[in-house]
PDB file of N, CA and C in Angstrom:
ATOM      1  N   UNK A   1     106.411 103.581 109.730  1.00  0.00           N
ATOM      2  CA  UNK A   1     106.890 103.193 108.417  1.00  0.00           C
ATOM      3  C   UNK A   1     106.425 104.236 107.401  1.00  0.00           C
ATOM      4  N   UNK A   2     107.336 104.401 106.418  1.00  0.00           N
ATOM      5  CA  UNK A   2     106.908 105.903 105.145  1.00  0.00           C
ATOM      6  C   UNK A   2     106.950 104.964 104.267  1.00  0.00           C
ATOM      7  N   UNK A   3     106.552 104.991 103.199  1.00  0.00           N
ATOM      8  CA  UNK A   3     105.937 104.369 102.104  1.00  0.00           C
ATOM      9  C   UNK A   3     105.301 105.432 100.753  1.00  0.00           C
ATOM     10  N   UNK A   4     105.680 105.151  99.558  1.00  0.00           N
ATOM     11  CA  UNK A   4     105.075 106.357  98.822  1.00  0.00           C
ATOM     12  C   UNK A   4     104.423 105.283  97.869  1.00  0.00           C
ATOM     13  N   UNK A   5     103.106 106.175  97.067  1.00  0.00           N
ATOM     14  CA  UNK A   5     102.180 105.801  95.932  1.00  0.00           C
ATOM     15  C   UNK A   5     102.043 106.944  95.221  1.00  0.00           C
ATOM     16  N   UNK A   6     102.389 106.525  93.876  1.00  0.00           N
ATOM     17  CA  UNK A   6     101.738 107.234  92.608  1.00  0.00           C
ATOM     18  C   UNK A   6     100.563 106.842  92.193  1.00  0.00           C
ATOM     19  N   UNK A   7      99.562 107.723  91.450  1.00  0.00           N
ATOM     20  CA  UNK A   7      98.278 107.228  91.071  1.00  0.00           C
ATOM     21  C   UNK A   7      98.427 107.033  89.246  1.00  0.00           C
ATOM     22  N   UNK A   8      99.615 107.190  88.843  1.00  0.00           N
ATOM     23  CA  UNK A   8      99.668 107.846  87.975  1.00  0.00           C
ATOM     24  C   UNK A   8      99.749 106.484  86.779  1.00  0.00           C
ATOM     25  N   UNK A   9      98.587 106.521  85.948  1.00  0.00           N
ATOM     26  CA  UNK A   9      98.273 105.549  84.860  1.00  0.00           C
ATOM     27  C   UNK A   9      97.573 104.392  85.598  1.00  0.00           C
ATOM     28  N   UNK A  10      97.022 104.133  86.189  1.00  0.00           N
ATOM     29  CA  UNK A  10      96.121 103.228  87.123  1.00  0.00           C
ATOM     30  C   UNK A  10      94.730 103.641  87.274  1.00  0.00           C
ATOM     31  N   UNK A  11      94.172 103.076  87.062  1.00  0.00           N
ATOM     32  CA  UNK A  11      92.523 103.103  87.059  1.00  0.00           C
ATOM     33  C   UNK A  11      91.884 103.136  88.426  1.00  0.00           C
ATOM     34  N   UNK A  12      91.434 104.177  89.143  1.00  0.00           N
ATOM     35  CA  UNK A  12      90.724 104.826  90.271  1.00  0.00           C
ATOM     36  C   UNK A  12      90.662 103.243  91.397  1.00  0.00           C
ATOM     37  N   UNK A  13      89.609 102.427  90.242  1.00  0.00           N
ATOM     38  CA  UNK A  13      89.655 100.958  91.534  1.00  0.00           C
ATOM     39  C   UNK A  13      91.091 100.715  92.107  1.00  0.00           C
ATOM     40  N   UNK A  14      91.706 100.385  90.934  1.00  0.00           N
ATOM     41  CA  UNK A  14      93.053  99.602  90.787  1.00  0.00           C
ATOM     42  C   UNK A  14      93.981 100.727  92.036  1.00  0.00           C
ATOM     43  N   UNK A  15      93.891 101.584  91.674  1.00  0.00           N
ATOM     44  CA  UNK A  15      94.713 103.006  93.061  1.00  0.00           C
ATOM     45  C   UNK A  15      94.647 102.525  94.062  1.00  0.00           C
ATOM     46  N   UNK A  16      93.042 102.558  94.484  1.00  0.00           N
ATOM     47  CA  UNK A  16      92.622 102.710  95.849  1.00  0.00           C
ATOM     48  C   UNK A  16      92.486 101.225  96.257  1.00  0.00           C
ATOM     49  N   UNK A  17      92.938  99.893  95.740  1.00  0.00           N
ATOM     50  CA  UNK A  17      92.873  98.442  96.113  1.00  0.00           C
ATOM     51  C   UNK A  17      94.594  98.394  95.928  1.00  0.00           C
ATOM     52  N   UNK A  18      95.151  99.246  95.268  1.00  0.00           N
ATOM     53  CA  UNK A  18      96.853  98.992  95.922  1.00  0.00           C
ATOM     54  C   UNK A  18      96.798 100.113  97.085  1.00  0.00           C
ATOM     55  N   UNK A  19      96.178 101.230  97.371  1.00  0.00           N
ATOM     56  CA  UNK A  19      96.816 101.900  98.897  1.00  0.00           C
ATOM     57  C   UNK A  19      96.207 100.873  99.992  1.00  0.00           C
ATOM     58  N   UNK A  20      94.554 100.208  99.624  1.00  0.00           N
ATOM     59  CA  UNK A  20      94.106  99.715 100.753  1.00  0.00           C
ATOM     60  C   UNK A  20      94.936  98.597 101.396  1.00  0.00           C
ATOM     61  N   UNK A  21      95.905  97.907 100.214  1.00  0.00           N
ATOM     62  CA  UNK A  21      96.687  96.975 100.792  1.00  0.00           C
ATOM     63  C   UNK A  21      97.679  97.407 101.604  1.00  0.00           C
ATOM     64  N   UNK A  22      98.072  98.768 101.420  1.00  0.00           N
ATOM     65  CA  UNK A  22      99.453  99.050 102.540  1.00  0.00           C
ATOM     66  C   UNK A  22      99.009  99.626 103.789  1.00  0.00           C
ATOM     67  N   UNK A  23      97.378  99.278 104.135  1.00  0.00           N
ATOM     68  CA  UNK A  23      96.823  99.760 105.435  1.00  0.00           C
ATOM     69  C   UNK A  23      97.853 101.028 106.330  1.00  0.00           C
ATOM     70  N   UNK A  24      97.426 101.956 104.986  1.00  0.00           N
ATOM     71  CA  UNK A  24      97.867 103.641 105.449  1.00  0.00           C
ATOM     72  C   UNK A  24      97.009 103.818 107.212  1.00  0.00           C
ATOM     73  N   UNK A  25      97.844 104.331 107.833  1.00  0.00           N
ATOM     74  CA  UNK A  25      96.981 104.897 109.291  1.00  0.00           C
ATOM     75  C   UNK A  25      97.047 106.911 108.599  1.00  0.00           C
ATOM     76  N   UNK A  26      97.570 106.969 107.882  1.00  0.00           N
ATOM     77  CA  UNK A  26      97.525 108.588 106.784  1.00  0.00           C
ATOM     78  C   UNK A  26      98.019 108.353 105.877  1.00  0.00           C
ATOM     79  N   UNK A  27      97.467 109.231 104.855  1.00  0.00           N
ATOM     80  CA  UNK A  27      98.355 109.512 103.365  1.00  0.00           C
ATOM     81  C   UNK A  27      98.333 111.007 103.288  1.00  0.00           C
ATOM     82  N   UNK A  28      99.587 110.904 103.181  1.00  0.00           N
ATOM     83  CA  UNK A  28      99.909 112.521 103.079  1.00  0.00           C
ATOM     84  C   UNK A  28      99.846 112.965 101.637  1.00  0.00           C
ATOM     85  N   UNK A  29      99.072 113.648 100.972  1.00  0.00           N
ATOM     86  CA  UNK A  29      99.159 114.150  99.723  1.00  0.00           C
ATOM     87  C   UNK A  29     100.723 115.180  99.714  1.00  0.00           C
ATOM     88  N   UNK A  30     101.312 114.944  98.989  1.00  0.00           N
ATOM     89  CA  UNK A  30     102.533 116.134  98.622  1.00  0.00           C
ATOM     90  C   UNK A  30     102.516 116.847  97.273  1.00  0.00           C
ATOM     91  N   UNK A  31     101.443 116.601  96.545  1.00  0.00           N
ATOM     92  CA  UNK A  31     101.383 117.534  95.735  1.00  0.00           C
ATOM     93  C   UNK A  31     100.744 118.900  95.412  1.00  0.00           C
ATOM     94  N   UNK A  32     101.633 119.532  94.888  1.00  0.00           N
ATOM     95  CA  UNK A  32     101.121 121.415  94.998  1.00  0.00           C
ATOM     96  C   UNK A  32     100.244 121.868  94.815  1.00  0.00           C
ATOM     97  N   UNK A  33      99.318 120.981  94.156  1.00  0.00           N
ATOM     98  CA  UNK A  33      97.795 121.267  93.890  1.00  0.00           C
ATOM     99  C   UNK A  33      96.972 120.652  93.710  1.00  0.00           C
ATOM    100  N   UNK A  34      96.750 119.878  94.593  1.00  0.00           N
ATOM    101  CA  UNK A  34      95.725 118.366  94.509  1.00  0.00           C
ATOM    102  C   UNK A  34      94.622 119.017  94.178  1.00  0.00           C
ATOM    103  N   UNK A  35      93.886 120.496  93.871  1.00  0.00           N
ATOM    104  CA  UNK A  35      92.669 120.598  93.734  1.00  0.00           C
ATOM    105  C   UNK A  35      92.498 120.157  91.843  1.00  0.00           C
ATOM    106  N   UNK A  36      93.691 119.894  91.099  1.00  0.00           N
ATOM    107  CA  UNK A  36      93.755 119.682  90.286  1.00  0.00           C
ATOM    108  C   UNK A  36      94.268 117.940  89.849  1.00  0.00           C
ATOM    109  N   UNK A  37      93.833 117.828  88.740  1.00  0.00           N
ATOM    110  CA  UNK A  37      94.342 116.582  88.473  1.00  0.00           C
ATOM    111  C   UNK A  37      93.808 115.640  87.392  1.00  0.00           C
ATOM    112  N   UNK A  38      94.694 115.760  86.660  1.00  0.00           N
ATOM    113  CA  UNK A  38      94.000 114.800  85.256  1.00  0.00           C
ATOM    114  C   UNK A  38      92.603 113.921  85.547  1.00  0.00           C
ATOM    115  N   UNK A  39      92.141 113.032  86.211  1.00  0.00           N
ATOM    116  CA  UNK A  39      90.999 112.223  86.505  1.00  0.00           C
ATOM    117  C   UNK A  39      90.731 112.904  88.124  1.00  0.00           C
ATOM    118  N   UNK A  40      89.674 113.215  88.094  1.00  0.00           N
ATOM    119  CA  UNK A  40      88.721 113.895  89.001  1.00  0.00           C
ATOM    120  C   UNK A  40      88.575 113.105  90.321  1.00  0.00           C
ATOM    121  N   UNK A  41      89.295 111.242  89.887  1.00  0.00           N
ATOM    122  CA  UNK A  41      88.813 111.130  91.253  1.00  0.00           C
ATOM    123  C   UNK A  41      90.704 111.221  91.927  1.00  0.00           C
ATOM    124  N   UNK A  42      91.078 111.899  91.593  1.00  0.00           N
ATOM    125  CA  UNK A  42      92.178 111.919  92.496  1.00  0.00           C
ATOM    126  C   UNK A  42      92.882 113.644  92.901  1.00  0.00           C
ATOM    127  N   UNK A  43      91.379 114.226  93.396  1.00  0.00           N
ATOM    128  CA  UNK A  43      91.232 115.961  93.449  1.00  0.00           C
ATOM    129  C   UNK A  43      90.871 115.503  95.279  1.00  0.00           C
ATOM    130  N   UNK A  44      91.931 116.809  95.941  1.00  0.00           N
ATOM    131  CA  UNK A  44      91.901 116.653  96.699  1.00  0.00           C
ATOM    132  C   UNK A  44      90.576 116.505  97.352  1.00  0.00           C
ATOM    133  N   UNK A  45      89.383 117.353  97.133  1.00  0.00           N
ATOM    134  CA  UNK A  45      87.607 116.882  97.621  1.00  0.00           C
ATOM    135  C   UNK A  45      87.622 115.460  97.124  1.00  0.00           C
ATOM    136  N   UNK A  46      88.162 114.903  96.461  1.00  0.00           N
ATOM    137  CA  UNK A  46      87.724 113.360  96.463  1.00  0.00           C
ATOM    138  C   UNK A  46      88.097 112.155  97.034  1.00  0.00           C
ATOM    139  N   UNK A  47      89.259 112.698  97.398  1.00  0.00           N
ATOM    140  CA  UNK A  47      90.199 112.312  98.398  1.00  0.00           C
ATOM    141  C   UNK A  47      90.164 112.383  99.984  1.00  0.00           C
ATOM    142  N   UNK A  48      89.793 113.596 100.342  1.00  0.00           N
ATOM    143  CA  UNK A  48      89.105 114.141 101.497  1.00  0.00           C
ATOM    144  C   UNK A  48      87.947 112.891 102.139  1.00  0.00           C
ATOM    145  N   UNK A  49      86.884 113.289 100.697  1.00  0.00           N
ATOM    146  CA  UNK A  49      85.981 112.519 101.277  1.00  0.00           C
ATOM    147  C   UNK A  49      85.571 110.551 101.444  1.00  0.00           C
ATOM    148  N   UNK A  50      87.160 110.265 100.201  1.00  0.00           N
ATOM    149  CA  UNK A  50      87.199 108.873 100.237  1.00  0.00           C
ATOM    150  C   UNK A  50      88.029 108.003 101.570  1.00  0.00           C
ATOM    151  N   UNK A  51      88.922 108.771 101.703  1.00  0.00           N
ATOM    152  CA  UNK A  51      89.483 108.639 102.989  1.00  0.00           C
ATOM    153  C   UNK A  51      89.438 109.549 104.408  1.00  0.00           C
ATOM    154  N   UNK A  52      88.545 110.055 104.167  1.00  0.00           N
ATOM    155  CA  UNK A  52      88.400 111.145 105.884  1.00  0.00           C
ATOM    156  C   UNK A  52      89.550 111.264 106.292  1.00  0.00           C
ATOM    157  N   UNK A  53      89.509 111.015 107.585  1.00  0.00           N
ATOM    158  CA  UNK A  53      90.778 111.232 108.368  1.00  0.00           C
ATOM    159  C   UNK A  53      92.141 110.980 107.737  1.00  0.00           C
ATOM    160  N   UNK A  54      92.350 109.843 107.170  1.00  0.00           N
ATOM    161  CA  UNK A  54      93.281 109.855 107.450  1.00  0.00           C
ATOM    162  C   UNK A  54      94.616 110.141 105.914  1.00  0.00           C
ATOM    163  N   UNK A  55      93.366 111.515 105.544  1.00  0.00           N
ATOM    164  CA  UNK A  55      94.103 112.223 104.609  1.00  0.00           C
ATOM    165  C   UNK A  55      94.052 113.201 104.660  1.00  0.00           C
ATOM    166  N   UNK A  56      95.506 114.168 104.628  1.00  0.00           N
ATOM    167  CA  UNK A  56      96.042 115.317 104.691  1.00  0.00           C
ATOM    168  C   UNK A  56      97.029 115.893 103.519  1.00  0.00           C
ATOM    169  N   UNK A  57      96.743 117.276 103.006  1.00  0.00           N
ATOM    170  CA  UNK A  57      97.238 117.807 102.369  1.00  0.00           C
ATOM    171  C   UNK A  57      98.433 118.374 103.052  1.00  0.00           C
ATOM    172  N   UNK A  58      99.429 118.395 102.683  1.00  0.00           N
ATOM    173  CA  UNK A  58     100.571 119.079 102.914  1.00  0.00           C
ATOM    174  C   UNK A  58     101.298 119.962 101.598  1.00  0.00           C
ATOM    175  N   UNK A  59     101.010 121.418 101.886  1.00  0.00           N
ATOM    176  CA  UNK A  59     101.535 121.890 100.785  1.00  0.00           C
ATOM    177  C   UNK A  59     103.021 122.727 100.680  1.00  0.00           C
ATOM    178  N   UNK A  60     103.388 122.598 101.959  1.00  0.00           N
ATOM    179  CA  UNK A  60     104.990 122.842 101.982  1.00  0.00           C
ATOM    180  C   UNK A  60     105.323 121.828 101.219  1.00  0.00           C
ATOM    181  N   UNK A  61     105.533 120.765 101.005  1.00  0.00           N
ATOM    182  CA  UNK A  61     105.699 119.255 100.285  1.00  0.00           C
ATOM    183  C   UNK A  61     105.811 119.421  99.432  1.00  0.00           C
ATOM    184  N   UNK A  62     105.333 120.044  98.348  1.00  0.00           N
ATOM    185  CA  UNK A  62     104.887 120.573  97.060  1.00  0.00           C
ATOM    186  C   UNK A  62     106.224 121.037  96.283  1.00  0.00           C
ATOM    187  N   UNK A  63     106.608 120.326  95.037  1.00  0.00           N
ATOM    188  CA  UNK A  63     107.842 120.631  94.035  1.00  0.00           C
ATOM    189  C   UNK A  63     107.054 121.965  93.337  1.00  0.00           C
ATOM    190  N   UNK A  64     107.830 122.663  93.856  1.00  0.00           N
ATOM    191  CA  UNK A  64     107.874 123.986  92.492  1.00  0.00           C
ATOM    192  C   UNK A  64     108.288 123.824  91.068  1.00  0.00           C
ATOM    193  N   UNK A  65     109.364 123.165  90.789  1.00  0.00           N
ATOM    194  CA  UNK A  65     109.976 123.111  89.912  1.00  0.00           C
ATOM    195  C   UNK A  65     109.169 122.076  89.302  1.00  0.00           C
ATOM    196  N   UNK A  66     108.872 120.961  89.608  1.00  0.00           N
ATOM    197  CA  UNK A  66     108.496 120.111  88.621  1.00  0.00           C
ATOM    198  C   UNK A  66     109.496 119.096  87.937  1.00  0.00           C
ATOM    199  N   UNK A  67     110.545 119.174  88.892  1.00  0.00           N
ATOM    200  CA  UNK A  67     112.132 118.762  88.432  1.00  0.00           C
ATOM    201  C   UNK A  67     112.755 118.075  89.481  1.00  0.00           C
ATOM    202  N   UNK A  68     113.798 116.926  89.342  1.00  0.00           N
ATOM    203  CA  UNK A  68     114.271 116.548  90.124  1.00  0.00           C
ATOM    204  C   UNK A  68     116.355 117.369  90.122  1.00  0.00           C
ATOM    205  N   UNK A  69     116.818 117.487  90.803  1.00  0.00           N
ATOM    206  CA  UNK A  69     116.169 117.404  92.334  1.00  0.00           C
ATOM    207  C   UNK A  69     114.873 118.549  92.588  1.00  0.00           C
ATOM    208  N   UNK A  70     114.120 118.133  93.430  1.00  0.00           N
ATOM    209  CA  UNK A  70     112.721 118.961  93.057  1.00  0.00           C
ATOM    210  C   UNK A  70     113.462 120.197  94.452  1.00  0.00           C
ATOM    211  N   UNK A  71     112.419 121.602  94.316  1.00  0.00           N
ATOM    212  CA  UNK A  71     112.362 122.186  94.394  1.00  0.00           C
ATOM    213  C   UNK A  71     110.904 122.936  95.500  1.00  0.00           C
ATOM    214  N   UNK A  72     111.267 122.140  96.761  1.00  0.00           N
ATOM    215  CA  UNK A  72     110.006 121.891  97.367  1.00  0.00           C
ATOM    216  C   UNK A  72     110.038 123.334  97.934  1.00  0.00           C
ATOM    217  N   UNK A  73     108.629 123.394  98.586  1.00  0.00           N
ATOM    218  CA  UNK A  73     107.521 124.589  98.864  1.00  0.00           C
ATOM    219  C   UNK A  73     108.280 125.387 100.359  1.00  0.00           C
ATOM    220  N   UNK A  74     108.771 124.569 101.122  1.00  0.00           N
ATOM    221  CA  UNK A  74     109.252 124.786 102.691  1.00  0.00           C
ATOM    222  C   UNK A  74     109.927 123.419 102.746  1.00  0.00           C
ATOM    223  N   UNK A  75     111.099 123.100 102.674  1.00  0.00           N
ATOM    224  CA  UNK A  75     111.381 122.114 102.509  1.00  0.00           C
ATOM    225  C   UNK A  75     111.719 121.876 104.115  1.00  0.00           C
ATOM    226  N   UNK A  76     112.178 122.311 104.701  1.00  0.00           N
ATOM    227  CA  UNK A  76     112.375 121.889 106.601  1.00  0.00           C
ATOM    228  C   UNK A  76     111.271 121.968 107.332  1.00  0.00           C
ATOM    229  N   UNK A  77     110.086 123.056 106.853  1.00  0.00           N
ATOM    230  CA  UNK A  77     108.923 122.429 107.657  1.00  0.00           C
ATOM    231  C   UNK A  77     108.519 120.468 107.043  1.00  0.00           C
ATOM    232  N   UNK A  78     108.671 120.584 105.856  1.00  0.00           N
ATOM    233  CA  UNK A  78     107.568 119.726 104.952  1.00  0.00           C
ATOM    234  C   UNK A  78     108.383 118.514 105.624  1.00  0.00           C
ATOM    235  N   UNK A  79     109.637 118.039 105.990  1.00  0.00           N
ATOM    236  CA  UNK A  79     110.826 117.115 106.685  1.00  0.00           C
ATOM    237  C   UNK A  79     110.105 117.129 107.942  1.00  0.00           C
ATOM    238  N   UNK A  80     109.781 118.299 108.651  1.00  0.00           N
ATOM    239  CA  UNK A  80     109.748 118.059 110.330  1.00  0.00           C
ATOM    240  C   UNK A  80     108.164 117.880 110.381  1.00  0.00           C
ATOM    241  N   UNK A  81     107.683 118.047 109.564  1.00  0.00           N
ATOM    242  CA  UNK A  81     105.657 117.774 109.612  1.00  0.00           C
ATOM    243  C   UNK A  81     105.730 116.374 109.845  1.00  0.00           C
ATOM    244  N   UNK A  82     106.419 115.883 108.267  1.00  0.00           N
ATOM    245  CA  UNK A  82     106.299 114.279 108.523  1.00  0.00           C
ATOM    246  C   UNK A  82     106.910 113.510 109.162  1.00  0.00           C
ATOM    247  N   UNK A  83     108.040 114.097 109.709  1.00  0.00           N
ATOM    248  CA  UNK A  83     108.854 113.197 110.727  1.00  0.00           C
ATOM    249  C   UNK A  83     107.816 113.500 112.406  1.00  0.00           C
ATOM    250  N   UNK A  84     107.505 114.475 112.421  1.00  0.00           N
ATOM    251  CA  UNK A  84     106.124 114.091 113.854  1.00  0.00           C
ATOM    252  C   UNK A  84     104.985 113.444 113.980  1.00  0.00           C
ATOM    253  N   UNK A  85     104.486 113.548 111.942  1.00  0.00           N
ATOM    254  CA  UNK A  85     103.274 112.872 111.923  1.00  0.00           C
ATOM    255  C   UNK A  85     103.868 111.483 111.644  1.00  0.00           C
ATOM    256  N   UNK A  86     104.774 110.810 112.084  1.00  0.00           N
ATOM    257  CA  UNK A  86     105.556 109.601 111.596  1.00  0.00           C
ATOM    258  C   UNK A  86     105.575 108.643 113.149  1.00  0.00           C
ATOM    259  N   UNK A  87     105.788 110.093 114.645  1.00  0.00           N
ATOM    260  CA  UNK A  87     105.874 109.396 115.903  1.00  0.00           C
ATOM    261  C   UNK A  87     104.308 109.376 116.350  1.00  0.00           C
ATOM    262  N   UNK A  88     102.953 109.417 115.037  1.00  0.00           N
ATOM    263  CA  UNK A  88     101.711 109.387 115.468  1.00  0.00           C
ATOM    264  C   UNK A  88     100.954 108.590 114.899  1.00  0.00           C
ATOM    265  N   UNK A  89     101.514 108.204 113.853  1.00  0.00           N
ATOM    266  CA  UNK A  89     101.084 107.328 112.738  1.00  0.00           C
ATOM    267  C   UNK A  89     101.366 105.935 112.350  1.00  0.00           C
ATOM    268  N   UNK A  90     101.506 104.943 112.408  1.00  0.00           N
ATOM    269  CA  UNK A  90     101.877 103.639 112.451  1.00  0.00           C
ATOM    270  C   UNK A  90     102.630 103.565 111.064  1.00  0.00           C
ATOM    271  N   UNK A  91     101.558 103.585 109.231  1.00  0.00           N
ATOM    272  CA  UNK A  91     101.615 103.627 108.666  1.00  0.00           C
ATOM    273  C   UNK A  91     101.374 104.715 107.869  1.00  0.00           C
ATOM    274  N   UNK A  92     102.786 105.288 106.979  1.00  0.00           N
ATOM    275  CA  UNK A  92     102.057 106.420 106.314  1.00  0.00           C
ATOM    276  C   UNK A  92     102.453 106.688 105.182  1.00  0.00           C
ATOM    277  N   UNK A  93     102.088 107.262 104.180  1.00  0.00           N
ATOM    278  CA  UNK A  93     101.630 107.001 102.948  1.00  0.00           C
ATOM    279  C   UNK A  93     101.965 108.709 102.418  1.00  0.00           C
ATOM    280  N   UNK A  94     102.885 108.585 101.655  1.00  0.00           N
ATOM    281  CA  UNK A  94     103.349 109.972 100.508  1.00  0.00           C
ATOM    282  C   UNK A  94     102.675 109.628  99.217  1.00  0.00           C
ATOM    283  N   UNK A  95     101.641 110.140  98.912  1.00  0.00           N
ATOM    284  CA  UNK A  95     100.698 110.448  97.474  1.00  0.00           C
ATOM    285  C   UNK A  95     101.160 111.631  96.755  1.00  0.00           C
ATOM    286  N   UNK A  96     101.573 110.716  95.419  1.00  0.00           N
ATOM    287  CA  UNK A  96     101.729 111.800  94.110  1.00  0.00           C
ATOM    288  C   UNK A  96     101.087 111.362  92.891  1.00  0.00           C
ATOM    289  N   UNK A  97     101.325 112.016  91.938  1.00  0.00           N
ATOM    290  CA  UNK A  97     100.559 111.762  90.599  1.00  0.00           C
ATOM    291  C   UNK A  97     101.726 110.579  89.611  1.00  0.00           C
ATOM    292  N   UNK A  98     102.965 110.935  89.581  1.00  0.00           N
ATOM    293  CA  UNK A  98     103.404 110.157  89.309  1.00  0.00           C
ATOM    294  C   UNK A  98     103.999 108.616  89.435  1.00  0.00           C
ATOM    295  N   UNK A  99     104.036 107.543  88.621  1.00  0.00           N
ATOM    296  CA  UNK A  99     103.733 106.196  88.604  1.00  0.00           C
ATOM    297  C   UNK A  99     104.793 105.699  89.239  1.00  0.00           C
ATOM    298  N   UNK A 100     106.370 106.125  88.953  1.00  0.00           N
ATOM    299  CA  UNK A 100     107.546 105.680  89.580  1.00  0.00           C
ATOM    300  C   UNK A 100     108.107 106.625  90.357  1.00  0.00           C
ATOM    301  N   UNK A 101     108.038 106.104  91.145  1.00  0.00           N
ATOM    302  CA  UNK A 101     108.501 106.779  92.740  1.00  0.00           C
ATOM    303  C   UNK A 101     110.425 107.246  92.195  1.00  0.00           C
ATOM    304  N   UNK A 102     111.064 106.541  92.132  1.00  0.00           N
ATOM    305  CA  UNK A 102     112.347 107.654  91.797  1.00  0.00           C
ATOM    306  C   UNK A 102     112.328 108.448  91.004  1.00  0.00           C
ATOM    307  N   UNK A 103     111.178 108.589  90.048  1.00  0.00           N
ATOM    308  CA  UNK A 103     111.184 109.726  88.871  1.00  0.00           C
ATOM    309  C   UNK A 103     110.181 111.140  89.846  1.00  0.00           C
ATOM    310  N   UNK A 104     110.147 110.616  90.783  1.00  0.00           N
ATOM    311  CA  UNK A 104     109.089 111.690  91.975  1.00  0.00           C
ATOM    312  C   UNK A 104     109.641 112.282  92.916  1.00  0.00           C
ATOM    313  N   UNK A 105     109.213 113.399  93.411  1.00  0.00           N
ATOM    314  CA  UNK A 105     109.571 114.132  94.314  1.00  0.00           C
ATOM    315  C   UNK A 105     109.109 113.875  95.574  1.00  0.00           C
ATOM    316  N   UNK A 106     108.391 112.545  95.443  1.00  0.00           N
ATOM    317  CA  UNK A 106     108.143 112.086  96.987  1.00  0.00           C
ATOM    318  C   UNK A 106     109.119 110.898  97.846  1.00  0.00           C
ATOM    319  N   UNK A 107     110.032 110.506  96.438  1.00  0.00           N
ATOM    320  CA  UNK A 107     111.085 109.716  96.693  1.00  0.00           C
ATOM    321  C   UNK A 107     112.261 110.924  97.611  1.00  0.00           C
ATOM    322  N   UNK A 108     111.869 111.681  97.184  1.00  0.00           N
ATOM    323  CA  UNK A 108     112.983 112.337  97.291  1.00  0.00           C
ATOM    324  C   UNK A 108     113.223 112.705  98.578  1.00  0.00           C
ATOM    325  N   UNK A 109     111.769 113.142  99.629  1.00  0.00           N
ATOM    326  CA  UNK A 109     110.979 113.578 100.580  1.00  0.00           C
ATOM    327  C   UNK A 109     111.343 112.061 101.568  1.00  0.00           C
ATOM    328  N   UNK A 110     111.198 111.369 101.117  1.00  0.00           N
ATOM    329  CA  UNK A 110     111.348 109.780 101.663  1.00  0.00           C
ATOM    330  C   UNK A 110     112.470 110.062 102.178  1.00  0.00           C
ATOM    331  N   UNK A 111     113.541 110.087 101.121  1.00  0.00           N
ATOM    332  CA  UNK A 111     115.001 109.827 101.528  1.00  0.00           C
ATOM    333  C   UNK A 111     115.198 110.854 103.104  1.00  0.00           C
ATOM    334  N   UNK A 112     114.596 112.079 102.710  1.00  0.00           N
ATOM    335  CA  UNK A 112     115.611 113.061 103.644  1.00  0.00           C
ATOM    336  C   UNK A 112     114.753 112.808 104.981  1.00  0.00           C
ATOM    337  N   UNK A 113     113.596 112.359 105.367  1.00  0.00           N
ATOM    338  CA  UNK A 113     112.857 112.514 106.032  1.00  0.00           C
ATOM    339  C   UNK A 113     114.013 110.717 107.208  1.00  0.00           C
ATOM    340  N   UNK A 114     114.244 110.065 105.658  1.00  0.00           N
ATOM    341  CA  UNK A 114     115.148 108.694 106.525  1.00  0.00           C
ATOM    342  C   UNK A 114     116.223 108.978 106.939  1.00  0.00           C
ATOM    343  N   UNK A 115     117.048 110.034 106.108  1.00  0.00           N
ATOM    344  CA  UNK A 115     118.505 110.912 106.563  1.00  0.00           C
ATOM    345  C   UNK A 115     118.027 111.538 107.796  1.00  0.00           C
ATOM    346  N   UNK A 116     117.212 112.126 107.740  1.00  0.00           N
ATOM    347  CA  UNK A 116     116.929 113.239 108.973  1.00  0.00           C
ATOM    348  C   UNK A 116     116.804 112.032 110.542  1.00  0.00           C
ATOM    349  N   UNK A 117     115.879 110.927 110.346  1.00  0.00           N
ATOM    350  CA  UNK A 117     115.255 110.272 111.333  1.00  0.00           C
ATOM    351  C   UNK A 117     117.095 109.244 111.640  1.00  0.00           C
ATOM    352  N   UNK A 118     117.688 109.228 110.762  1.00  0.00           N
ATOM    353  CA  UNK A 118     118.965 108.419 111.035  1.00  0.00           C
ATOM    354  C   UNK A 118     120.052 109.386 111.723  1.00  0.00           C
ATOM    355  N   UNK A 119     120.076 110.934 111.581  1.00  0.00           N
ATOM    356  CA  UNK A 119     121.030 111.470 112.513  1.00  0.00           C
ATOM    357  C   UNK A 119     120.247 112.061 113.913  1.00  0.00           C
ATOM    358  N   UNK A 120     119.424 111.475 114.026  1.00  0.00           N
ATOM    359  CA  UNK A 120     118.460 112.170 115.416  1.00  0.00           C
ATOM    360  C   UNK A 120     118.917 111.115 116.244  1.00  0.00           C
TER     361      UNK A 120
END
């Protein structure tokens, strides 16, 4: 199952007590520079170390543009990463900064990754 979360206007507890409810088996970070980020606790070292395993940066994933339709980093690796880490993972989890998932480029990542897994 793919599933996406924004952190975006939510208070650090409040984040991490809505991902713990969708019992992620990974969360894939997709943004271009998690070493950055308005509140510190959502930098990729904080992230790393709040969830160990079963968080991974992916920076093919990553909107260049900043725009929808976004303008991702490797867009056919960043499709075929998560569609393998998808036949390993039970539950998994697309992390961005922003609050509404269709205004995000991880919605977007969602869709093609469900297009892609529907003509296979």
């Amino acid at each position: 199952m793919l599933v996406t979360i924004g952190y975006g206007g939510k208070r650090p507890s409040d984040f991490f007590r809505e991902l713990e409810k969708l019992n992620a088996d990974l969360v894939i970070d997709v943004r271009a520079t998690p070493q950055k980020a308005f509140l510190t606790s959502y930098t990729k070292p904080i992230l790393e170390r709040i969830l160990g395993r079963k968080y991974v940066w992916l920076p093919e994933c990553g909107n260049r543009s900043r725009q929808l339709p976004p303008t991702l980093t490797d867009e056919k690796h960043c499709i075929e990463r998560i569609r393998y880490l998808l036949t390993q993972y039970k539950t998994v989890v697309l992390l961005c900064a922003e609050k509404d998932e269709s205004r995000c480029h991880r919605y977007y990542i969602k869709k093609k990754v469900e297009q892609d897994q529907k003509q296979r």
